[in-house]
C-alpha atoms as a PDB file:
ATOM      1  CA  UNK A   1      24.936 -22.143 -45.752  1.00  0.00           C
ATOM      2  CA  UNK A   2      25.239 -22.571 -42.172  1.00  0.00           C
ATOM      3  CA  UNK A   3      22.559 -20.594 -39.924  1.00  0.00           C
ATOM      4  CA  UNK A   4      24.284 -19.004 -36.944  1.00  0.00           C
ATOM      5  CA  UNK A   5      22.129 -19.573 -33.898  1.00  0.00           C
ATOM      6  CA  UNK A   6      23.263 -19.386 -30.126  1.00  0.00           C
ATOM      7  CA  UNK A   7      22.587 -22.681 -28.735  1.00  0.00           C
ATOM      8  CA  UNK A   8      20.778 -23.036 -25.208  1.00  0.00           C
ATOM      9  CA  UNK A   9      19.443 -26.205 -23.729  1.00  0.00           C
ATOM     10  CA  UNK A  10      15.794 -26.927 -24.176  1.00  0.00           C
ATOM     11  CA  UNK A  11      14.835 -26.504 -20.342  1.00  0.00           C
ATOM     12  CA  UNK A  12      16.325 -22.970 -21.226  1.00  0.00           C
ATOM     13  CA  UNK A  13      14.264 -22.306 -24.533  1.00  0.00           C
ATOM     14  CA  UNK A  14      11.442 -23.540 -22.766  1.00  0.00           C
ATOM     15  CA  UNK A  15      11.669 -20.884 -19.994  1.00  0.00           C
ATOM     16  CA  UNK A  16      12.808 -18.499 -22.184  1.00  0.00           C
ATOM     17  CA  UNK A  17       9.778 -18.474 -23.914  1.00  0.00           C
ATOM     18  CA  UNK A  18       7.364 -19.223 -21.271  1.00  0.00           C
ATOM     19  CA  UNK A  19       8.724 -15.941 -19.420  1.00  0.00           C
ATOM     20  CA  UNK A  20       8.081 -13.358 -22.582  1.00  0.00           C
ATOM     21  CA  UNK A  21       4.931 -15.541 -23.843  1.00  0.00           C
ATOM     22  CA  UNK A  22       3.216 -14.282 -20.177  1.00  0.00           C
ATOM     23  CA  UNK A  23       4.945 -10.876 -20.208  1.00  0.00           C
ATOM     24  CA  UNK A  24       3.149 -11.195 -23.544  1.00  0.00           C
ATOM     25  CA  UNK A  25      -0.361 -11.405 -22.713  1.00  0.00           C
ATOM     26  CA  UNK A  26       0.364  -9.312 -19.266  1.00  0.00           C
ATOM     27  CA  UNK A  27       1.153  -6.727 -21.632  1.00  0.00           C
ATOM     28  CA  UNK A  28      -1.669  -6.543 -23.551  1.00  0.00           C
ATOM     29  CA  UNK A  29      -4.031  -6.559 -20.620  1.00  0.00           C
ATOM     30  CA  UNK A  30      -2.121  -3.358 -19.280  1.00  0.00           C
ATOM     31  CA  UNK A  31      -2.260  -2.285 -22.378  1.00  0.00           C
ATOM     32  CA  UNK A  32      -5.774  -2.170 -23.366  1.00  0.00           C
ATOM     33  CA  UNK A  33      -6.161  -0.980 -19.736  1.00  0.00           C
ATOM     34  CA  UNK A  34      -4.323   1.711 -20.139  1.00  0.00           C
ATOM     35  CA  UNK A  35      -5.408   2.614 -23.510  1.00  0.00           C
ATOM     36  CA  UNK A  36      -9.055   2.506 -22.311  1.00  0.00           C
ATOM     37  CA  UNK A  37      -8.048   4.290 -19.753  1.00  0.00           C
ATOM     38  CA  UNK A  38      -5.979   7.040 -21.421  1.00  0.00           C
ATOM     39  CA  UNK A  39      -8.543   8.021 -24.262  1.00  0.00           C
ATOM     40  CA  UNK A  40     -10.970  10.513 -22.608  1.00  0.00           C
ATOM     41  CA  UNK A  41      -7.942  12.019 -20.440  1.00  0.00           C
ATOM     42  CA  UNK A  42      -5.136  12.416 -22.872  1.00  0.00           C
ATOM     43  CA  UNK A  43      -4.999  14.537 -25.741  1.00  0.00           C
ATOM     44  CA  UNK A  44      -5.237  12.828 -29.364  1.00  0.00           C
ATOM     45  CA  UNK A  45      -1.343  12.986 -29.578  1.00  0.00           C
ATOM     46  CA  UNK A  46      -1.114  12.022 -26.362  1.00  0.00           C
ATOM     47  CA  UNK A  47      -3.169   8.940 -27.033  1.00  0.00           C
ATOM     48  CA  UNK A  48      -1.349   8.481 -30.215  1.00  0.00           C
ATOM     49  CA  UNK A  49       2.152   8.543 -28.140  1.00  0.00           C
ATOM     50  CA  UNK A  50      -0.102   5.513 -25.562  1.00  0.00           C
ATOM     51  CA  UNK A  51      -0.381   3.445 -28.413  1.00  0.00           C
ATOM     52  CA  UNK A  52       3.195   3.835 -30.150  1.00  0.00           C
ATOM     53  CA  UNK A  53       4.287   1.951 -26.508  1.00  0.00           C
ATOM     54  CA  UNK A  54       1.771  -0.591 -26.387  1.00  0.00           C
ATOM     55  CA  UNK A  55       2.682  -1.301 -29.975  1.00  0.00           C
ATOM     56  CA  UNK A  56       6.365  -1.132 -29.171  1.00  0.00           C
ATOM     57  CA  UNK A  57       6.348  -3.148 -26.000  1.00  0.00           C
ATOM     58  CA  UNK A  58       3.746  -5.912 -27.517  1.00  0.00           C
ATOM     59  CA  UNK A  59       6.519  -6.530 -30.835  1.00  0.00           C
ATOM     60  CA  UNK A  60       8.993  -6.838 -28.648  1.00  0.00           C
ATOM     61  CA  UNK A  61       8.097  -9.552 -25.997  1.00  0.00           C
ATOM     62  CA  UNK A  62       6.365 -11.111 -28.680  1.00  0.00           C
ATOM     63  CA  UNK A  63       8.717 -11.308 -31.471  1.00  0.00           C
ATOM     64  CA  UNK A  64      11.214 -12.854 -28.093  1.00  0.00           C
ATOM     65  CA  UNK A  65       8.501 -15.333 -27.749  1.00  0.00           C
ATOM     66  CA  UNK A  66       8.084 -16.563 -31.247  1.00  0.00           C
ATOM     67  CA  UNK A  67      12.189 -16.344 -31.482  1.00  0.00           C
ATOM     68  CA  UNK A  68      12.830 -18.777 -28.589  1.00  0.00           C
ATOM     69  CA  UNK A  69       9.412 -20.633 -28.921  1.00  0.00           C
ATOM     70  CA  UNK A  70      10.264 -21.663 -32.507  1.00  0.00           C
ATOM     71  CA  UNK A  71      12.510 -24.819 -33.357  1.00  0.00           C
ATOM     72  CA  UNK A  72      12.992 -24.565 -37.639  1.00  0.00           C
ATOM     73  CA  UNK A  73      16.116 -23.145 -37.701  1.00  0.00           C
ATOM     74  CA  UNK A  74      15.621 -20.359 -41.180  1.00  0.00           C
ATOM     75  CA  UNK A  75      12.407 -19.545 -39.718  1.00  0.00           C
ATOM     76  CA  UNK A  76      13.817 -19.436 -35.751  1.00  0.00           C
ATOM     77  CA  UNK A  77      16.580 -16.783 -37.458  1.00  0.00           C
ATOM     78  CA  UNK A  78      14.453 -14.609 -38.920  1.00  0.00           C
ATOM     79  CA  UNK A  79      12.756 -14.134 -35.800  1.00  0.00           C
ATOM     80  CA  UNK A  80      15.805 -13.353 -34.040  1.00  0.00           C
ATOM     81  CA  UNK A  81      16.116 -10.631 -35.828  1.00  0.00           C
ATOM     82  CA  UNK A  82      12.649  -9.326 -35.432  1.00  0.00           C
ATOM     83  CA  UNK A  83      13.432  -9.554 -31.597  1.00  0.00           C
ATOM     84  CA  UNK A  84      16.321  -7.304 -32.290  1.00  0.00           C
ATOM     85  CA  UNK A  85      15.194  -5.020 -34.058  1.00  0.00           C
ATOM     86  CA  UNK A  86      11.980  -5.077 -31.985  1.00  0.00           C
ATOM     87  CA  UNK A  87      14.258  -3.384 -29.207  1.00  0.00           C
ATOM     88  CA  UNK A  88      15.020  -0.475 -30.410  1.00  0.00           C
ATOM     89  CA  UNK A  89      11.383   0.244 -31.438  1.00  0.00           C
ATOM     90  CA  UNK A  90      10.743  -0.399 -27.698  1.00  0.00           C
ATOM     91  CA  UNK A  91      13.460   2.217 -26.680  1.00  0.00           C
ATOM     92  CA  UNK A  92      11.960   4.726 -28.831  1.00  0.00           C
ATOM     93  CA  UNK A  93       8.270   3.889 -27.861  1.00  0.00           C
ATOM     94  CA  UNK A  94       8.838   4.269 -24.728  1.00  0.00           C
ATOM     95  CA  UNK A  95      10.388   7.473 -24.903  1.00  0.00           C
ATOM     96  CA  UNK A  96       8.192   8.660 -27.433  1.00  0.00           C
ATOM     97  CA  UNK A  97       4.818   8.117 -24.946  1.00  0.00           C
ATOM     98  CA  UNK A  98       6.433  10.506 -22.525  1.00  0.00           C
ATOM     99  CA  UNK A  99       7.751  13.071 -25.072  1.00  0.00           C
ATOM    100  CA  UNK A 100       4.122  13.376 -26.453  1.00  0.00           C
ATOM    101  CA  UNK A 101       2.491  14.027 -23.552  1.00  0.00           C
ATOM    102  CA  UNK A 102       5.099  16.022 -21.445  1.00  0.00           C
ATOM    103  CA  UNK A 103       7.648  17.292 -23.963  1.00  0.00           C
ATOM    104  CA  UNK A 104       5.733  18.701 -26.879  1.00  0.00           C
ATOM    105  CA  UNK A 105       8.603  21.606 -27.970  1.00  0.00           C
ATOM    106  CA  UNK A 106      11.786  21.916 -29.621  1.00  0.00           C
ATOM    107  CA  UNK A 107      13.515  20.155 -27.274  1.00  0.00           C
ATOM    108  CA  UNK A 108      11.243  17.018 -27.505  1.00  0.00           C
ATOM    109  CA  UNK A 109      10.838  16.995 -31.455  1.00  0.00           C
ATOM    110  CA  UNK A 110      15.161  17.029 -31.357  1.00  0.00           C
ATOM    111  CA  UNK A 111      14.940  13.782 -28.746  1.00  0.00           C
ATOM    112  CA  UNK A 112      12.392  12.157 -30.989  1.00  0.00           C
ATOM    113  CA  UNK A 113      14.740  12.609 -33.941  1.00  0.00           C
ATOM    114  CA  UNK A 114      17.759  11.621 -32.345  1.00  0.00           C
ATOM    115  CA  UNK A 115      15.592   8.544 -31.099  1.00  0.00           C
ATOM    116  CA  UNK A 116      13.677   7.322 -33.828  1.00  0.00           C
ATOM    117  CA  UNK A 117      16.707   8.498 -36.222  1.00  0.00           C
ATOM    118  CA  UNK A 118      19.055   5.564 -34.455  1.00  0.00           C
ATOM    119  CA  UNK A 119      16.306   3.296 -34.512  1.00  0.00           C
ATOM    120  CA  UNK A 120      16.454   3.169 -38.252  1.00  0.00           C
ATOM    121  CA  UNK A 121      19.611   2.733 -37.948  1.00  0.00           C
ATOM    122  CA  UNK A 122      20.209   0.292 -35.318  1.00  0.00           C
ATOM    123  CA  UNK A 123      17.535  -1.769 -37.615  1.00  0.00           C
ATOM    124  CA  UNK A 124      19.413  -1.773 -40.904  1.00  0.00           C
ATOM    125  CA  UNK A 125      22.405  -2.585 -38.899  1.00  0.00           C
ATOM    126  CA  UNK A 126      20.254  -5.686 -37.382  1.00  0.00           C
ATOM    127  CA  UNK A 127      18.696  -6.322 -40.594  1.00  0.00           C
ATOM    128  CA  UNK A 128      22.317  -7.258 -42.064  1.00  0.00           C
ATOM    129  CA  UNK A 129      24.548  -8.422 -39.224  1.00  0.00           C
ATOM    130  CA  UNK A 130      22.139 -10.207 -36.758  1.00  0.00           C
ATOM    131  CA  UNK A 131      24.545 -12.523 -35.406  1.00  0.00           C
ATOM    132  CA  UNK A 132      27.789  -9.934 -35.265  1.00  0.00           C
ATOM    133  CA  UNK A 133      28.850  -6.933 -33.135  1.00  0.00           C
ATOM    134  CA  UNK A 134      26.858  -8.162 -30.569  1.00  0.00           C
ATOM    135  CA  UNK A 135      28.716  -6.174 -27.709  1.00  0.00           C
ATOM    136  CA  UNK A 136      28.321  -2.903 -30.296  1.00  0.00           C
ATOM    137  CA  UNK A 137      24.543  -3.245 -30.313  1.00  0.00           C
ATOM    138  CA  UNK A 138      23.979  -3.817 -26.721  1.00  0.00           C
ATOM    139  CA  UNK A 139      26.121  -0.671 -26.535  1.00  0.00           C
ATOM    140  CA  UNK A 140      23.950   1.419 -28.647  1.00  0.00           C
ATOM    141  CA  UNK A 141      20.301   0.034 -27.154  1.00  0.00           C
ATOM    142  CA  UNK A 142      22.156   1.081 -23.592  1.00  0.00           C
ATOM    143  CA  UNK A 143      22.839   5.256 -25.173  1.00  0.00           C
ATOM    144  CA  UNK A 144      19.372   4.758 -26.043  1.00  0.00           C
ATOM    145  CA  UNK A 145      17.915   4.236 -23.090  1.00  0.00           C
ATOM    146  CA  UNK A 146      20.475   6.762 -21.328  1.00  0.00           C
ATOM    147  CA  UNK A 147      19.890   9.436 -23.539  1.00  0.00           C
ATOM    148  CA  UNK A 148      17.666  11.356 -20.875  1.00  0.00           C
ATOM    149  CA  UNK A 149      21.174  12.121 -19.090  1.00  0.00           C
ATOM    150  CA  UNK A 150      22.093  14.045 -22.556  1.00  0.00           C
ATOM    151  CA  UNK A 151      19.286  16.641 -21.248  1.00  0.00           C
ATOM    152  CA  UNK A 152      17.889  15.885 -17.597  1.00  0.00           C
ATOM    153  CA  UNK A 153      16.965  18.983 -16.934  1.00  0.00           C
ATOM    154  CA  UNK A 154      14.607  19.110 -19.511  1.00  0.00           C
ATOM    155  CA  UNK A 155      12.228  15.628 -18.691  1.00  0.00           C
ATOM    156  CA  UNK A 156      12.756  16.781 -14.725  1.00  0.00           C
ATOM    157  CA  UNK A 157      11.189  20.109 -15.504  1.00  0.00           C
ATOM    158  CA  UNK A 158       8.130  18.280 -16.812  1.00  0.00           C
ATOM    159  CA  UNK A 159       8.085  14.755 -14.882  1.00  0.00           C
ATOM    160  CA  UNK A 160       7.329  14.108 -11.552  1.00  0.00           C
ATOM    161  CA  UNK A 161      10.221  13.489  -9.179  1.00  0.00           C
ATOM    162  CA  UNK A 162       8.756   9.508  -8.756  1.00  0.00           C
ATOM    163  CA  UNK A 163       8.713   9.246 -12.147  1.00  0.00           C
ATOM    164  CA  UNK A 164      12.178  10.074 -12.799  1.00  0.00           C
ATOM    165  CA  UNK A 165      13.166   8.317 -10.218  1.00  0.00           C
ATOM    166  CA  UNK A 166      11.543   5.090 -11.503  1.00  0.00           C
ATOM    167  CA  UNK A 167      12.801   5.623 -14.871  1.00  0.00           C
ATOM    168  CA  UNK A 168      16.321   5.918 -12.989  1.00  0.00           C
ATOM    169  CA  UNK A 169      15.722   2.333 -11.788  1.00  0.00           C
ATOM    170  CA  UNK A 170      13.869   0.597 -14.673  1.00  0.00           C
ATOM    171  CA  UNK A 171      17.118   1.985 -16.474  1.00  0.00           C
ATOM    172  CA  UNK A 172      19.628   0.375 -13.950  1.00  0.00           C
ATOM    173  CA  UNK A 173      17.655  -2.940 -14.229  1.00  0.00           C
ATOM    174  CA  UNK A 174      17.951  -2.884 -18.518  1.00  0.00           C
ATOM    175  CA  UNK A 175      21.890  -2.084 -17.704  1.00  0.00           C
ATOM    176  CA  UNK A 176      22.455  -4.739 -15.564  1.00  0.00           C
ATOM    177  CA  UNK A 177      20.114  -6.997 -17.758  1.00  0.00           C
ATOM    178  CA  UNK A 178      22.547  -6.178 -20.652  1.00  0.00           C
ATOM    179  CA  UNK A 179      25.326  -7.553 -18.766  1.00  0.00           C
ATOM    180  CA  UNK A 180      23.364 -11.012 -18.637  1.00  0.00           C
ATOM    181  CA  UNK A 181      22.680 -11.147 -22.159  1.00  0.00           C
ATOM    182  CA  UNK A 182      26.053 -10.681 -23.188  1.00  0.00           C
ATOM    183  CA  UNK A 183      27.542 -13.236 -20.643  1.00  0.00           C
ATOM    184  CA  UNK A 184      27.002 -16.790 -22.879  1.00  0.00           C
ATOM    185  CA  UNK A 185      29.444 -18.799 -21.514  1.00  0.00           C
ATOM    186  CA  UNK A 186      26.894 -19.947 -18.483  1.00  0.00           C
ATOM    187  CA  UNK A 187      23.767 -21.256 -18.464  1.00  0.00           C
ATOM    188  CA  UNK A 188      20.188 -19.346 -17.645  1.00  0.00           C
ATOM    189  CA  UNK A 189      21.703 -15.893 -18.377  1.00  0.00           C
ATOM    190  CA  UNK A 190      19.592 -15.431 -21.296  1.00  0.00           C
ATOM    191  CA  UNK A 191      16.844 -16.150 -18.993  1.00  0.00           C
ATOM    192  CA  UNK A 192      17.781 -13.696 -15.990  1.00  0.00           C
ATOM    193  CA  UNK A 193      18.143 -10.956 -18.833  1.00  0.00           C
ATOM    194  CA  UNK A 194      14.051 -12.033 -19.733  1.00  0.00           C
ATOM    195  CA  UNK A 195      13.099 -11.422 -16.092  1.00  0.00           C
ATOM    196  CA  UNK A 196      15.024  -8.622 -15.472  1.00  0.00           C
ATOM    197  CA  UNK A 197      13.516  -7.407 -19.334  1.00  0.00           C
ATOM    198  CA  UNK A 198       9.828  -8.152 -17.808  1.00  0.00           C
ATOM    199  CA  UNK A 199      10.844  -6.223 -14.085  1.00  0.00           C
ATOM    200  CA  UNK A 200      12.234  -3.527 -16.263  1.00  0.00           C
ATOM    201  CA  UNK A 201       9.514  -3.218 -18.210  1.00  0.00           C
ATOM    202  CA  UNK A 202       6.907  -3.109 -15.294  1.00  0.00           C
ATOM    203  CA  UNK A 203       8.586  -0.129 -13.562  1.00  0.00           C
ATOM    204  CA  UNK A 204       8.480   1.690 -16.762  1.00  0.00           C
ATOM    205  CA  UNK A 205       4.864   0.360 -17.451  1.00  0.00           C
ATOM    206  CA  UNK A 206       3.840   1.871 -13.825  1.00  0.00           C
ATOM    207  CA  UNK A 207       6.171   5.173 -14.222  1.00  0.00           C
ATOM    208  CA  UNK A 208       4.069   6.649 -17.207  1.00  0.00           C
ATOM    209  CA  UNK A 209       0.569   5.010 -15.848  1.00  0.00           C
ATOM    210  CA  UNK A 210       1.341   6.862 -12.586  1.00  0.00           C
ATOM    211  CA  UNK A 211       2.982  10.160 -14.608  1.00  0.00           C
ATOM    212  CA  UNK A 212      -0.147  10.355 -17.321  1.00  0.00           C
ATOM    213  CA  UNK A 213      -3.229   9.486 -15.958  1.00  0.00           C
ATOM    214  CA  UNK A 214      -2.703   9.814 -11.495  1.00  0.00           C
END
């Protein structure tokens, strides 16, 4: 049976995995920092929501990294979906870090749900049709991330004005990002949506360092 793969050239693959193989191990060093720096200021569900990010953020630049890096073509699939599926355990993690610090009330435990409750099913979904729907998926990781707007009232009554406002743009940089990924008819798209994945990703990492522990 034929393996369904997107094709990219190898000067892409190359900098497709160079670029999440150093997000990698930048994430992990803000992530230990953080985590090192969270422990004697957070409380223990607090520290527990620290960790569910780092976790979240690490399996998914990783699980991109092994994806692209890797060249057998059953074992290069499986990792694709890994990286999938890896995305909307980031959404949730990095939700879940603010809810569990900031949000601990009715309100938060339904957002959590709703969160965590797609997840699961954006998984299965990725688990059996990888390589289908594509434009469906990207749809449902972008109501993911927009699912503040549901609600805002009830994150701005309990975030700092900065930190909504960098959650605002970490969440136009994903959007536009998504448009990247799904545009496969030209070359380094796939990589544009990787940077604009790591910029993303460092707004958000400084909006809840900045919210939690400043």
């Amino acid at each position: 049976m034929e393996i369904p793969l997107v094709t990219y050239s190898q000067a892409e693959e190359r900098a497709n995995t160079i670029s999440h193989v150093v997000g990698f191990f930048l994430g992990l060093i803000a992530v230990v920092f953080f985590s090192i720096q969270a422990w004697n200021k957070l409380s223990l569900i607090g520290n527990v929501g620290v960790w569910i990010y780092g976790i979240t953020l690490l399996c998914a630049l990783g699980s991109s990294s092994l994806y692209h890096g890797t060249v057998e073509k059953r074992l290069k699939f499986l990792y694709k979906k890994l990286d999938h599926i890896c995305i909307y355990l980031l959404i949730s993690g990095s939700y879940s870090i603010l809810i569990l610090n900031r949000l601990l009330n009715t309100e938060g435990y339904l957002f959590l749900a709703a969160l965590w409750g797609m997840s699961v099913v954006g998984i299965w979904f990725k688990a059996r049709y990888v390589h289908r729907f594509k434009v469906l998926s990207t749809i449902m990781y972008i109501i993911m991330g927009y699912i503040f707007f549901v609600n805002p009232t009830v994150f701005e009554q309990v975030l700092k004005p900065e930190t909504i406002s960098l959650l605002t743009i970490c969440g136009g940089i994903y959007t536009v990002g998504a448009g990247f990924y799904l545009w496969k008819s030209q070359k380094w798209t796939h990589f544009t949506w990787h940077i604009l994945v790591l910029v993303a990703a460092g707004f958000h990492f400084y909006a809840v360092y900045t919210e939690l522990l400043s």
